[in-house]
N, C-alpha and C. Protein backbone atom coordinates (compact mmCIF):
# COMPACT_ATOMS: atom_id res chain seq x y z
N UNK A 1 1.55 1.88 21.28
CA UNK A 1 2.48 1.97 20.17
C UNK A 1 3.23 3.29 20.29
N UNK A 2 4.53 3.27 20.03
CA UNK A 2 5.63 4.35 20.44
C UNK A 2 4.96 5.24 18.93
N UNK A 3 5.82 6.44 19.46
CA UNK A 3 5.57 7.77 18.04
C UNK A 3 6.49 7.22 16.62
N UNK A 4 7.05 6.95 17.00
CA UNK A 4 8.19 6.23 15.72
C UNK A 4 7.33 5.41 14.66
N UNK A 5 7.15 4.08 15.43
CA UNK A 5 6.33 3.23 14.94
C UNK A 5 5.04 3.38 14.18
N UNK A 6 4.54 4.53 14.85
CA UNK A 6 3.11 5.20 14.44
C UNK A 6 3.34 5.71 13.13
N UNK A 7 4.76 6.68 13.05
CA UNK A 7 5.28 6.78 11.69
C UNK A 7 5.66 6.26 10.86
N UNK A 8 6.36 5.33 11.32
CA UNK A 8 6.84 4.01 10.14
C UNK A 8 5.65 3.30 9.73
N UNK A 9 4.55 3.10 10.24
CA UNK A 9 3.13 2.18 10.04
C UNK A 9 2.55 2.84 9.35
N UNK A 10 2.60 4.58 9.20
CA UNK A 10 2.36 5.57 8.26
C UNK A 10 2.69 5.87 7.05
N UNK A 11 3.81 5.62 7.03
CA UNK A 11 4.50 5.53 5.81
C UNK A 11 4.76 4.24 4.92
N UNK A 12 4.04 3.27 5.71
CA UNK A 12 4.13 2.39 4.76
C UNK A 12 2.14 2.10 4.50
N UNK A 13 1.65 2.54 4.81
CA UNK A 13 0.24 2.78 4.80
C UNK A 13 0.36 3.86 3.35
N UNK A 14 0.52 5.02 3.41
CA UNK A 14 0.75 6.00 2.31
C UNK A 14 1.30 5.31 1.39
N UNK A 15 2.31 4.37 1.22
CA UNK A 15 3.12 4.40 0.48
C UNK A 15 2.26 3.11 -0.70
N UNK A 16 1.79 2.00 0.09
CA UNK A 16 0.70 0.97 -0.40
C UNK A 16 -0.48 1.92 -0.92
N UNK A 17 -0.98 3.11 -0.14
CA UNK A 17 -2.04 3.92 -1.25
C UNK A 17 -1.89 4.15 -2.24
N UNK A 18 -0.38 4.73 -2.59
CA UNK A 18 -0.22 5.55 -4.01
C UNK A 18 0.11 4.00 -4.61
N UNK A 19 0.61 3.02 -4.55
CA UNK A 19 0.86 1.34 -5.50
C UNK A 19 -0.43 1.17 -5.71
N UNK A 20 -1.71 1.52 -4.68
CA UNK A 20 -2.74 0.40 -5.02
C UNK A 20 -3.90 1.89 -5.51
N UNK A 21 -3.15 3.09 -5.39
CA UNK A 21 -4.53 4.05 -5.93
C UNK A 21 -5.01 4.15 -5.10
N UNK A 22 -5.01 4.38 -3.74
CA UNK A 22 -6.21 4.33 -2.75
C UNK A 22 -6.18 5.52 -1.76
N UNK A 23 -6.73 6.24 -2.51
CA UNK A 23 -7.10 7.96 -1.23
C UNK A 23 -6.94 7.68 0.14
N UNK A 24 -8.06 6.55 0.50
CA UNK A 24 -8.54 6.50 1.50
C UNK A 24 -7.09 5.81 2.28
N UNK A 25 -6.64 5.01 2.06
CA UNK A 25 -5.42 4.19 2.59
C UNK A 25 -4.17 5.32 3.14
N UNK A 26 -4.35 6.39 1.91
CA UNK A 26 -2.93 7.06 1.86
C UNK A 26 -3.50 8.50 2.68
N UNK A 27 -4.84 8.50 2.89
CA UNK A 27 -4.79 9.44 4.18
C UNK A 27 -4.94 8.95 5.64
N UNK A 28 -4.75 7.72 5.71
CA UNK A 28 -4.86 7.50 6.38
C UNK A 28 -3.38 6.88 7.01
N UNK A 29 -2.57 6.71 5.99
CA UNK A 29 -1.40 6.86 6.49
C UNK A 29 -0.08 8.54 6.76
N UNK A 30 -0.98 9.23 6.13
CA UNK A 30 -0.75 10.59 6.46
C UNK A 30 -1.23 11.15 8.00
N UNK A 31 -1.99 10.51 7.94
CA UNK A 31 -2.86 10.63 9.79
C UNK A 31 -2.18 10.05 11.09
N UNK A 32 -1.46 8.81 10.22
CA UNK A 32 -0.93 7.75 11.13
C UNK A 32 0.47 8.53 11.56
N UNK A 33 1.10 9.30 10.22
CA UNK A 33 2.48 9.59 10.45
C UNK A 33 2.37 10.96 11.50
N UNK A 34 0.80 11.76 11.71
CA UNK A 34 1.10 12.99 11.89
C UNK A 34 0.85 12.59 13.33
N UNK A 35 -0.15 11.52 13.32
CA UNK A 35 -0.50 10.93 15.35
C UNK A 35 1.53 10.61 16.04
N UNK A 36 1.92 9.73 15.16
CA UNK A 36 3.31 9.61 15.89
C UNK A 36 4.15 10.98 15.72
N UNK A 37 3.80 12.08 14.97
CA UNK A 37 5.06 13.03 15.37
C UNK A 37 4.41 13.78 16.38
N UNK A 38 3.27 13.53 16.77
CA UNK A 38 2.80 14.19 18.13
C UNK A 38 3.02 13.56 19.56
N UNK A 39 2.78 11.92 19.35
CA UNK A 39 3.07 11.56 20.25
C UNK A 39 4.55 11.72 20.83
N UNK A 40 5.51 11.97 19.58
CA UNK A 40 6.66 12.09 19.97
C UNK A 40 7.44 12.96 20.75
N UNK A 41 6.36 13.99 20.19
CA UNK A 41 6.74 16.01 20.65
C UNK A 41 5.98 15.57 21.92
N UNK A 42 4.88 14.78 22.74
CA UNK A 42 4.56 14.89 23.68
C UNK A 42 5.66 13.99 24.30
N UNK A 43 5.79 12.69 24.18
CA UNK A 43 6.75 12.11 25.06
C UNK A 43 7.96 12.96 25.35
N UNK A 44 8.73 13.84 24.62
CA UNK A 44 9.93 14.50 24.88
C UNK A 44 9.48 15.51 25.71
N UNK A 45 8.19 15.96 25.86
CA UNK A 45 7.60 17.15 26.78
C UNK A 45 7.89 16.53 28.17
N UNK A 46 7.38 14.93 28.57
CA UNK A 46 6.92 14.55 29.36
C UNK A 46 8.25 14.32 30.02
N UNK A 47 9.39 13.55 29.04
CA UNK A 47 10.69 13.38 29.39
C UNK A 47 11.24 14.67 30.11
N UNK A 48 11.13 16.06 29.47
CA UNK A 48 11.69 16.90 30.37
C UNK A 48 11.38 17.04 31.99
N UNK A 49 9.83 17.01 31.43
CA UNK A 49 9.39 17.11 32.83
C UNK A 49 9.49 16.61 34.08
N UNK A 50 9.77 15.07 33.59
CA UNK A 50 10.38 14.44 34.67
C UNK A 50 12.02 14.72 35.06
N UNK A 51 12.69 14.87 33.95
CA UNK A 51 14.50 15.55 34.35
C UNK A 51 13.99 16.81 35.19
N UNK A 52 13.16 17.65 34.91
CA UNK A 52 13.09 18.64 36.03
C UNK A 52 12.73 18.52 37.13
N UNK A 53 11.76 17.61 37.28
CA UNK A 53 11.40 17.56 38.88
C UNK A 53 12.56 16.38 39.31
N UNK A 54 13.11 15.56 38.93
CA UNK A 54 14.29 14.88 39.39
C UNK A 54 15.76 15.51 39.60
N UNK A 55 15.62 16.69 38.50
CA UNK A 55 16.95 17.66 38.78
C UNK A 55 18.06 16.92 38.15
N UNK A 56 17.73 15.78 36.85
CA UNK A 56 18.52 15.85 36.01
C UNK A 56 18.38 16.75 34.74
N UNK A 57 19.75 16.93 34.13
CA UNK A 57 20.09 17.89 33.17
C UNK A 57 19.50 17.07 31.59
N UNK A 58 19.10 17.60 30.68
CA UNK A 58 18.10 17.41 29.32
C UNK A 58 19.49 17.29 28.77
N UNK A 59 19.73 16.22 28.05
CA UNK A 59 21.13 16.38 27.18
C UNK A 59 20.96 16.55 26.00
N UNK A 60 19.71 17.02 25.50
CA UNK A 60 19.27 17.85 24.30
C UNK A 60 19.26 18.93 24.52
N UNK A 61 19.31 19.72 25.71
CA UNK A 61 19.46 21.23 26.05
C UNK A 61 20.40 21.71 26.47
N UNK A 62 21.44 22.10 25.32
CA UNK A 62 22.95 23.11 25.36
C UNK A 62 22.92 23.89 26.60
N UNK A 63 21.54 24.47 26.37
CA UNK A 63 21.66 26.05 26.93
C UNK A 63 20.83 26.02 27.89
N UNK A 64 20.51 24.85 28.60
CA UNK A 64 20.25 25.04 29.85
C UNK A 64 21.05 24.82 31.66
C-alpha cells in the first residue's frame, strides 16, 4: 500500500473514531496516517537516489 493511501485509510479510520467514540479506532488511524507520511518521506528518499545514480535531475530540486 502506497504512503498516500496509508493516509487516506487514516483519516478515515480517525474520523469513524470520533462518530463512533472509539480511542482505540482513532489511534489507530492516527498511526495509519503517520506510517504513510513516512513511507512517503522514504519513497522520495529512494526516488532521489535513484535520479542520482542515473544522473537524472530531481525536478523538486531548484537548487540543484
Amino acid at each position: 500500500m502506497s504512503g498516500t493511501s496509508d493516509e487516506i485509510k487514516g483519516r478515515v479510520k480517525e474520523a469513524a473514531g470520533a462518530i463512533m467514540d472509539d480511542d482505540k479506532l482513532r489511534r489507530e488511524g492516527k498511526l495509519d496516517q503517520a506510517a504513510g507520511k513516512v513511507k512517503q518521506a522514504v519513497e522520495k528518499v529512494v526516488d532521489k537516489a535513484k535520479n542520482m545514480v542515473t544522473g537524472k535531475k530531481d525536478s523538486d530540486c531548484s537548487s540543484c
